[in-house]
PDB file of N, CA and C in Angstrom:
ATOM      1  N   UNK A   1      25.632 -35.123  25.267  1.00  0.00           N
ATOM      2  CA  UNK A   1      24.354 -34.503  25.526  1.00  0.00           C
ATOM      3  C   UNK A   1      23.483 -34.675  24.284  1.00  0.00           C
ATOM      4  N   UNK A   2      22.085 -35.114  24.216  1.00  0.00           N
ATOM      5  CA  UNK A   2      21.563 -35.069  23.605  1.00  0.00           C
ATOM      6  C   UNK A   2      20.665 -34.149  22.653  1.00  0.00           C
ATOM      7  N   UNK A   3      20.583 -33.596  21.407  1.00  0.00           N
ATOM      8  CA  UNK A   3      20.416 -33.099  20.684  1.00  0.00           C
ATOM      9  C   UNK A   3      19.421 -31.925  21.254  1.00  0.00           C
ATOM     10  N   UNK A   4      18.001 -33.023  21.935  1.00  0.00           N
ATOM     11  CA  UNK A   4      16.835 -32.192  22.122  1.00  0.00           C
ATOM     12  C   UNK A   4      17.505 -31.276  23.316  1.00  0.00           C
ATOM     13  N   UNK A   5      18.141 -31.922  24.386  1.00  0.00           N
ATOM     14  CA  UNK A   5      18.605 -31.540  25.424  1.00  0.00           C
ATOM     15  C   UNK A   5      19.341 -30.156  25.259  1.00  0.00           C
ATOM     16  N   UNK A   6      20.496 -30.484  24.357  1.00  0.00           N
ATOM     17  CA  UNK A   6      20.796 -28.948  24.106  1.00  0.00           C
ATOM     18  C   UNK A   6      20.229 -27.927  23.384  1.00  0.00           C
ATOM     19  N   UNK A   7      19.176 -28.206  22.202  1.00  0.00           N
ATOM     20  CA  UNK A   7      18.363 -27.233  22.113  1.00  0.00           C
ATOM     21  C   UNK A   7      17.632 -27.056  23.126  1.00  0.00           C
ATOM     22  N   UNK A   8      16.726 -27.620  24.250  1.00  0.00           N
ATOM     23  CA  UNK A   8      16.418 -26.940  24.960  1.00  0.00           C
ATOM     24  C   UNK A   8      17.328 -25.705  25.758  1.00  0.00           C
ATOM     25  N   UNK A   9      18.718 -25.929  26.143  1.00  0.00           N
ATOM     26  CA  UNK A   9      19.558 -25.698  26.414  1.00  0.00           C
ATOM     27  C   UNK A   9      19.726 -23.763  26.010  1.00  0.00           C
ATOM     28  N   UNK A  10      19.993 -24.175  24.479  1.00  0.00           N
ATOM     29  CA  UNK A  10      19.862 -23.008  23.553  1.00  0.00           C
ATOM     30  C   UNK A  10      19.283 -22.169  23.745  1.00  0.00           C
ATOM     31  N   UNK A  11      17.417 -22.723  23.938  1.00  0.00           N
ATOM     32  CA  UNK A  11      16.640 -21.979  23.723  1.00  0.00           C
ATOM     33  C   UNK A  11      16.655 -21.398  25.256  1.00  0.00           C
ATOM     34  N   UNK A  12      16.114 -22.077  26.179  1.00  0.00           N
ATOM     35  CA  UNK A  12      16.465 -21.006  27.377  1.00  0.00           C
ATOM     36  C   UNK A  12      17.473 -20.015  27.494  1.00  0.00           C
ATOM     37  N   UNK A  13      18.817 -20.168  27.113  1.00  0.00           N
ATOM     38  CA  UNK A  13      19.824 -18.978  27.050  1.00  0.00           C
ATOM     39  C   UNK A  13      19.498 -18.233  26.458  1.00  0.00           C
ATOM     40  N   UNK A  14      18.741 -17.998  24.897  1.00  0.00           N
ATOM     41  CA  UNK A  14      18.683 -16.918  24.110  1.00  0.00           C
ATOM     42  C   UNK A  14      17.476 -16.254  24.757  1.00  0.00           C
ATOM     43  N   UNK A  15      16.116 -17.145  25.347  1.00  0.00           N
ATOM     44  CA  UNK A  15      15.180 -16.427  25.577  1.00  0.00           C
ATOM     45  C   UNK A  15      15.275 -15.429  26.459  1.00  0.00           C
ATOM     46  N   UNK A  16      16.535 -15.830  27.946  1.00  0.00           N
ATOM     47  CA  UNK A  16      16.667 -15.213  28.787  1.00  0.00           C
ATOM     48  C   UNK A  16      17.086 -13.924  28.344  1.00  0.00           C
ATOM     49  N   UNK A  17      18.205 -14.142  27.544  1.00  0.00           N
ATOM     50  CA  UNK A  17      18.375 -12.402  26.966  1.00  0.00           C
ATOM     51  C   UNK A  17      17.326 -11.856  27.013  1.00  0.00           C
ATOM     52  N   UNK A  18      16.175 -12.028  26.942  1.00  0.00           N
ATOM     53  CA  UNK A  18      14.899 -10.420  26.676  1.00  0.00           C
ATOM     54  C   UNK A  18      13.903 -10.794  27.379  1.00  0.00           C
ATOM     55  N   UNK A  19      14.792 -11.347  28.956  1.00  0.00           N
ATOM     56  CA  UNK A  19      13.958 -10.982  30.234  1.00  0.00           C
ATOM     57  C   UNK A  19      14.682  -9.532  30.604  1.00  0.00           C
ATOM     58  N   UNK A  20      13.377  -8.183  30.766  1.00  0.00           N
ATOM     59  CA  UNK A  20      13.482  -7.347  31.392  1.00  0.00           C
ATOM     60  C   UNK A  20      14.464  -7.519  32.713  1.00  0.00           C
ATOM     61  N   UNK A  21      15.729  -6.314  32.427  1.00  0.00           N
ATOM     62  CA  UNK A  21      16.847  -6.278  33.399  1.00  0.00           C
ATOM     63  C   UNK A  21      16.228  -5.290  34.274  1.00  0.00           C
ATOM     64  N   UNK A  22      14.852  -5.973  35.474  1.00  0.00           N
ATOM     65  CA  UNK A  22      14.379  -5.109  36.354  1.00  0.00           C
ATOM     66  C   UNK A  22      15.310  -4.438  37.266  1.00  0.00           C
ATOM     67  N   UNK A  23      16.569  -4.869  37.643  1.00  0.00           N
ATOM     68  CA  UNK A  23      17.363  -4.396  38.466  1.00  0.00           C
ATOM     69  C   UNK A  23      19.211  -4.858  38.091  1.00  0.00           C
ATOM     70  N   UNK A  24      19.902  -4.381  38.923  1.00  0.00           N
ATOM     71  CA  UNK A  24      21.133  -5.171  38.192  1.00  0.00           C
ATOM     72  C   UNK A  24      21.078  -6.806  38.703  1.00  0.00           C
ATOM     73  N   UNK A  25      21.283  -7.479  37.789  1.00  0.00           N
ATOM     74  CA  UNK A  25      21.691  -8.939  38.054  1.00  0.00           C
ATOM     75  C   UNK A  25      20.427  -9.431  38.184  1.00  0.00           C
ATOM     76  N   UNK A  26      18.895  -9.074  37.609  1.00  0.00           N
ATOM     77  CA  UNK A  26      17.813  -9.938  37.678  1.00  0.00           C
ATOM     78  C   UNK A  26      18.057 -10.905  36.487  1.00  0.00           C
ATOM     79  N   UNK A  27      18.276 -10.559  35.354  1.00  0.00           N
ATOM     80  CA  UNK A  27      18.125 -11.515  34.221  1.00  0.00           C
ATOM     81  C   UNK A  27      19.084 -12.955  35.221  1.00  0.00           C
ATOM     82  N   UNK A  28      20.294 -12.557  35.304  1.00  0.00           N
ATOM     83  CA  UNK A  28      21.364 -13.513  35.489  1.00  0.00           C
ATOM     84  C   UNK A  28      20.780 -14.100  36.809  1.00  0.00           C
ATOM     85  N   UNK A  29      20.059 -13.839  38.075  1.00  0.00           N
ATOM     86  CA  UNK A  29      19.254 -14.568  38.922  1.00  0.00           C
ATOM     87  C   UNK A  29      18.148 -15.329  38.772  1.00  0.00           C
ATOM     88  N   UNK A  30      17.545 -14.617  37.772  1.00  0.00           N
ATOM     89  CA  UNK A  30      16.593 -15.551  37.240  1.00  0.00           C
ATOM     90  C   UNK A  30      16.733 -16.841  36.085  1.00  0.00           C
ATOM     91  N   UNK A  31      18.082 -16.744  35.586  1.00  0.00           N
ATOM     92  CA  UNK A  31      18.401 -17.870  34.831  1.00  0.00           C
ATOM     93  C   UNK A  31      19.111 -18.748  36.002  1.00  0.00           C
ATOM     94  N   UNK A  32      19.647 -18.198  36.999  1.00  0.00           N
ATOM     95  CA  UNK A  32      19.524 -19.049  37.672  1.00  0.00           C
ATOM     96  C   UNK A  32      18.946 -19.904  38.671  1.00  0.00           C
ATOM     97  N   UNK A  33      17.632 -19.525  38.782  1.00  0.00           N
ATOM     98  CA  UNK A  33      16.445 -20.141  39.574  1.00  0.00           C
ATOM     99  C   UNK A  33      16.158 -20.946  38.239  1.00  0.00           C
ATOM    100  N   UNK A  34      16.078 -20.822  36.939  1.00  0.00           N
ATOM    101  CA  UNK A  34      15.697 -21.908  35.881  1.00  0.00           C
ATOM    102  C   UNK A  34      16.379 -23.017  35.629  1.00  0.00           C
ATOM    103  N   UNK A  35      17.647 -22.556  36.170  1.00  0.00           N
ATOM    104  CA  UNK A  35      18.897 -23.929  35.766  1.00  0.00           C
ATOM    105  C   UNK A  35      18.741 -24.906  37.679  1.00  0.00           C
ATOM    106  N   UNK A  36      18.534 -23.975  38.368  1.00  0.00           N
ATOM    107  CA  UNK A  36      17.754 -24.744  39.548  1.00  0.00           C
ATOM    108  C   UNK A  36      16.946 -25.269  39.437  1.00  0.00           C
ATOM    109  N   UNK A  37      15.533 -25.032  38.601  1.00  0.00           N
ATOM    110  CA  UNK A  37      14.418 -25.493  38.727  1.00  0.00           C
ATOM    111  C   UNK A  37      14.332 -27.107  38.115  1.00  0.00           C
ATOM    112  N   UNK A  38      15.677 -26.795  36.478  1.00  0.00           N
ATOM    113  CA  UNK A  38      15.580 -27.761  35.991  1.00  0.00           C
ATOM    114  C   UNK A  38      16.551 -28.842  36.618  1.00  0.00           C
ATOM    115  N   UNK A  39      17.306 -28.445  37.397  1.00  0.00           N
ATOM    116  CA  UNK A  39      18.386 -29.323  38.377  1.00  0.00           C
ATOM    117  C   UNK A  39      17.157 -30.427  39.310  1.00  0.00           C
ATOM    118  N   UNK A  40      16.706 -29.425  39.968  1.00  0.00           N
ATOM    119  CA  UNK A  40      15.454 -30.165  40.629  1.00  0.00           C
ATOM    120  C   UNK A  40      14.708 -31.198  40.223  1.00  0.00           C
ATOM    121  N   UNK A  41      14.159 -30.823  39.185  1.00  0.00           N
ATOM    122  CA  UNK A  41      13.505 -31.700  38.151  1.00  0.00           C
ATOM    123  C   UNK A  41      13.870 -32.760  37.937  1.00  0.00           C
ATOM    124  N   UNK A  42      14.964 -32.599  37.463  1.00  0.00           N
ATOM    125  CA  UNK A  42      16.208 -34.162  36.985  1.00  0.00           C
ATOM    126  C   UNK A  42      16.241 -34.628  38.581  1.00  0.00           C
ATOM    127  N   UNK A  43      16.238 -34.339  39.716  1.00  0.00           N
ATOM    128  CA  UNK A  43      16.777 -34.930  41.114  1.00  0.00           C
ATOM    129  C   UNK A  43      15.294 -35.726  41.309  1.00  0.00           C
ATOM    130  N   UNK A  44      14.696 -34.967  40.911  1.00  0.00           N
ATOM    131  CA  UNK A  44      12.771 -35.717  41.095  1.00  0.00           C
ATOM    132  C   UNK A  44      12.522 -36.397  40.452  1.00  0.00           C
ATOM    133  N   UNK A  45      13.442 -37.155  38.984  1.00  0.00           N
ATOM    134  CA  UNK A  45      12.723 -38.289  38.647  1.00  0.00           C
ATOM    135  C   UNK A  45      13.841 -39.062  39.293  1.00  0.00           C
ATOM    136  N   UNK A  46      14.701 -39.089  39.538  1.00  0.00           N
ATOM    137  CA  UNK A  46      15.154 -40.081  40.167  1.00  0.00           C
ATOM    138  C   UNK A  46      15.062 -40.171  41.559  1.00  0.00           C
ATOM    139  N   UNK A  47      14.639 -39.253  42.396  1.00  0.00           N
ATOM    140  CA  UNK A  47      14.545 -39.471  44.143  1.00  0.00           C
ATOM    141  C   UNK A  47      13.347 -39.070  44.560  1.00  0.00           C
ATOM    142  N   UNK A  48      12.505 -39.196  43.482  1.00  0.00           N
ATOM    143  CA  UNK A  48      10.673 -38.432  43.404  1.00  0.00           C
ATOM    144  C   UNK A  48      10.907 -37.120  45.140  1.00  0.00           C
ATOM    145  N   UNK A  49      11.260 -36.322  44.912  1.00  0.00           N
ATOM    146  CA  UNK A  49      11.816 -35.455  46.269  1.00  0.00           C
ATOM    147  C   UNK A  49      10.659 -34.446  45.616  1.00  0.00           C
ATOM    148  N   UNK A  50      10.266 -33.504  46.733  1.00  0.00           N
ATOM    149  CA  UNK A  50       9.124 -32.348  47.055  1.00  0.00           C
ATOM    150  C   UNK A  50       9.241 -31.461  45.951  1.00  0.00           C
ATOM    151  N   UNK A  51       9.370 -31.461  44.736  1.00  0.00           N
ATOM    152  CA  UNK A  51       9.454 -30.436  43.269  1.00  0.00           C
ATOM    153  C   UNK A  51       8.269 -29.381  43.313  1.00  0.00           C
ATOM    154  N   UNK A  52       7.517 -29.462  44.342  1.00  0.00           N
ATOM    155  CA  UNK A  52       6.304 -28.652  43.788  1.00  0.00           C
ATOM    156  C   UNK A  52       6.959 -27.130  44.926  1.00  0.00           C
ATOM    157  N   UNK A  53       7.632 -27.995  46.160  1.00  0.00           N
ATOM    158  CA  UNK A  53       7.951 -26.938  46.991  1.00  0.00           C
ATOM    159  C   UNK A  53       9.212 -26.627  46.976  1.00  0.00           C
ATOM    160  N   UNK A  54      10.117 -26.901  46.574  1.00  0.00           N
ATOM    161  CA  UNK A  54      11.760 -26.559  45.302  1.00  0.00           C
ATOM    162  C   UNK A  54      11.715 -25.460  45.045  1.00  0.00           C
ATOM    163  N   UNK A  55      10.457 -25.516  43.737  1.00  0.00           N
ATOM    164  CA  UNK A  55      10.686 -24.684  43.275  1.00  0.00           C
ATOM    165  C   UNK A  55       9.628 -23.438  43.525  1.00  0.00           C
ATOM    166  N   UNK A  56       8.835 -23.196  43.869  1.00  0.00           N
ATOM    167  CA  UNK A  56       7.917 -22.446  45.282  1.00  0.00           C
ATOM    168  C   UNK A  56       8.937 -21.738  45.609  1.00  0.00           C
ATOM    169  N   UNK A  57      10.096 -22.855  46.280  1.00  0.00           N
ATOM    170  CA  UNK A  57      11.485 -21.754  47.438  1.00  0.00           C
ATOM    171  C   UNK A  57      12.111 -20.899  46.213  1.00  0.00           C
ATOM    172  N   UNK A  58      12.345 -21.335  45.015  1.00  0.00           N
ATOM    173  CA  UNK A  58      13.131 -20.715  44.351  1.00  0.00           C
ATOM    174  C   UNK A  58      12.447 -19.425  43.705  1.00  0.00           C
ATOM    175  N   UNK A  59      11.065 -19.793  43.483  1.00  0.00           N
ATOM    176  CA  UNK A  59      10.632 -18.245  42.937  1.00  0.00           C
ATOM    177  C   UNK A  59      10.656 -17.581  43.792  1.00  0.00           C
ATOM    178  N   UNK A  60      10.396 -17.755  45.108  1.00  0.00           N
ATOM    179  CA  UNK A  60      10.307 -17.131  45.594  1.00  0.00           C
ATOM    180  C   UNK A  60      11.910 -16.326  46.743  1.00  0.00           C
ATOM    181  N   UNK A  61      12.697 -17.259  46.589  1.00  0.00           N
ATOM    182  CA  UNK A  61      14.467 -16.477  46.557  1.00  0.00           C
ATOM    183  C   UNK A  61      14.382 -15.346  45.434  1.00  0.00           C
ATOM    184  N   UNK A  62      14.222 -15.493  43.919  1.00  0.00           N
ATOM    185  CA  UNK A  62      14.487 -14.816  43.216  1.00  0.00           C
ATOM    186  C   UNK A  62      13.369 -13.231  43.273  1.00  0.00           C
ATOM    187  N   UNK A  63      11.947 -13.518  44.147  1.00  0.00           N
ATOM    188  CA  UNK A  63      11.319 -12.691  44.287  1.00  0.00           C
ATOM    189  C   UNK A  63      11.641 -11.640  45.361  1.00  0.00           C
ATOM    190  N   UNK A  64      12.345 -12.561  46.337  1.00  0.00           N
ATOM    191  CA  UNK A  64      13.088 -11.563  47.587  1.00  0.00           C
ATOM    192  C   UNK A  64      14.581 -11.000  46.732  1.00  0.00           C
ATOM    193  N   UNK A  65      15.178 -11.535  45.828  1.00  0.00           N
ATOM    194  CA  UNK A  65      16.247 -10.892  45.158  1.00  0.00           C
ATOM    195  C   UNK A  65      15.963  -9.157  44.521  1.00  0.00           C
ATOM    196  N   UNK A  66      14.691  -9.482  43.851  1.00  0.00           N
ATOM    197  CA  UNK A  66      14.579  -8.098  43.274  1.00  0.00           C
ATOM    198  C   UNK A  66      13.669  -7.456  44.122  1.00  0.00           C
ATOM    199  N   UNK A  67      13.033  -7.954  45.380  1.00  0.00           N
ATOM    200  CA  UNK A  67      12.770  -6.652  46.351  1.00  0.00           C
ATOM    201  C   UNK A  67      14.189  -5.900  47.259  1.00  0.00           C
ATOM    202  N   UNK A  68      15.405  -7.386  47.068  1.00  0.00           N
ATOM    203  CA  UNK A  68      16.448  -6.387  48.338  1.00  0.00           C
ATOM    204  C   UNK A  68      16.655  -5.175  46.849  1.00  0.00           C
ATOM    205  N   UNK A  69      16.914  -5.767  46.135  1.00  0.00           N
ATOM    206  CA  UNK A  69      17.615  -5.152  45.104  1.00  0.00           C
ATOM    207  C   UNK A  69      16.948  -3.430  44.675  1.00  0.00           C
ATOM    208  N   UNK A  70      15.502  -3.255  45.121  1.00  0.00           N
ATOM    209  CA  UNK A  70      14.828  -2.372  44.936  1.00  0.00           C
ATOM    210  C   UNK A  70      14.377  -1.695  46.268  1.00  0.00           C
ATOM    211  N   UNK A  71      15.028  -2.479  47.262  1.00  0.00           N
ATOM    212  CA  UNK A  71      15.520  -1.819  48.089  1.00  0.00           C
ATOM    213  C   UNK A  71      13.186  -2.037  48.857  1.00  0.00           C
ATOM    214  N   UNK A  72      12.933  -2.800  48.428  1.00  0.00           N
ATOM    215  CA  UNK A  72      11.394  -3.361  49.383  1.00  0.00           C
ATOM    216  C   UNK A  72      11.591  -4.269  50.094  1.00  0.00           C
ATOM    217  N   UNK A  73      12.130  -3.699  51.405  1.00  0.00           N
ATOM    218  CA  UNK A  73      12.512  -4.739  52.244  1.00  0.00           C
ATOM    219  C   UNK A  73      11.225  -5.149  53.346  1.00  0.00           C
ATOM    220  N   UNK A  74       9.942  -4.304  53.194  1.00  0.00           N
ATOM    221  CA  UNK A  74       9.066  -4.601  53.599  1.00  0.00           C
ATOM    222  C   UNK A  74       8.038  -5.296  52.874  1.00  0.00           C
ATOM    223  N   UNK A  75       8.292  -6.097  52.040  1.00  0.00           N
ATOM    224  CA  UNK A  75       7.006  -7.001  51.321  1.00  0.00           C
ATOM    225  C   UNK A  75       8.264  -8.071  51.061  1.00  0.00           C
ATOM    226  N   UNK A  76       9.067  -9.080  51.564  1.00  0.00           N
ATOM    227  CA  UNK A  76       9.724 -10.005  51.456  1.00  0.00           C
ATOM    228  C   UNK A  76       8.678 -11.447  50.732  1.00  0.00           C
ATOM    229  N   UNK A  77       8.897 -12.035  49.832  1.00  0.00           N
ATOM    230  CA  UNK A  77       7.862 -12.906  49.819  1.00  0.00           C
ATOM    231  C   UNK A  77       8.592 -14.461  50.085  1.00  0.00           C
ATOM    232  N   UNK A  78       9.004 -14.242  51.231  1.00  0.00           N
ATOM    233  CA  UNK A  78       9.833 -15.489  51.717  1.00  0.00           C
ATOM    234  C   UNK A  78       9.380 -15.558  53.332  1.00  0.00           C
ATOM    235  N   UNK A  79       8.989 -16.229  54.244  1.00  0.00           N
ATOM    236  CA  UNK A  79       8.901 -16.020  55.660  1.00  0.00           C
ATOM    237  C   UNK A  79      10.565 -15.500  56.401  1.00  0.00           C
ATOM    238  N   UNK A  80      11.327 -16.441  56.267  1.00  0.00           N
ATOM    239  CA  UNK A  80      12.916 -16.133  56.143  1.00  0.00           C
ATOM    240  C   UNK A  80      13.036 -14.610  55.757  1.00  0.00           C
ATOM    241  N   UNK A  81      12.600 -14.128  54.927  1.00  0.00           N
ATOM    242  CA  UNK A  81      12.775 -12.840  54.581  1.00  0.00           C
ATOM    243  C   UNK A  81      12.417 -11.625  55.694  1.00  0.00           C
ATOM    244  N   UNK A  82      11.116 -12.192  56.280  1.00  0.00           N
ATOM    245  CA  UNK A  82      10.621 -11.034  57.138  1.00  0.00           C
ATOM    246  C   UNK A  82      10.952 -10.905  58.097  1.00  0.00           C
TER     247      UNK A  82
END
């Protein structure tokens, strides 16, 4: 792995630490919509595939995560959700 690669690497893990733990398991859902987003990313330069709407789905999974989680099951921001 390349140098820059894992500092980027780095730096997303440490930053995530001091994302606000809005609920249990938001930090750890939301690092994982980032390690998705950047999965995506890498799949889009090589299969140029829909990245703009990827990751659209993914904020918006992680946005229906912390409404089940808070228990707002009436503002879903997913269609699937409602």
């Amino acid at each position: 792995m390349s140098y820059n690669r894992q500092r980027m690497i780095d730096l997303i893990l440490n930053e995530s630490k001091k994302i606000e733990e809005r609920c249990d398991g938001y930090r750890q859902e939301v690092l994982n919509a980032i390690v998705d987003i950047l999965n995506a990313e890498r799949e889009h330069k090589s299969q140029r595939t829909q990245i703009q709407q990827k990751v659209n789905e993914m904020c918006h999974s992680t946005g229906d995560f912390l409404a089940r989680q808070r228990g707002d099951t009436d503002n879903p921001t997913t269609e699937a959700a409602k």
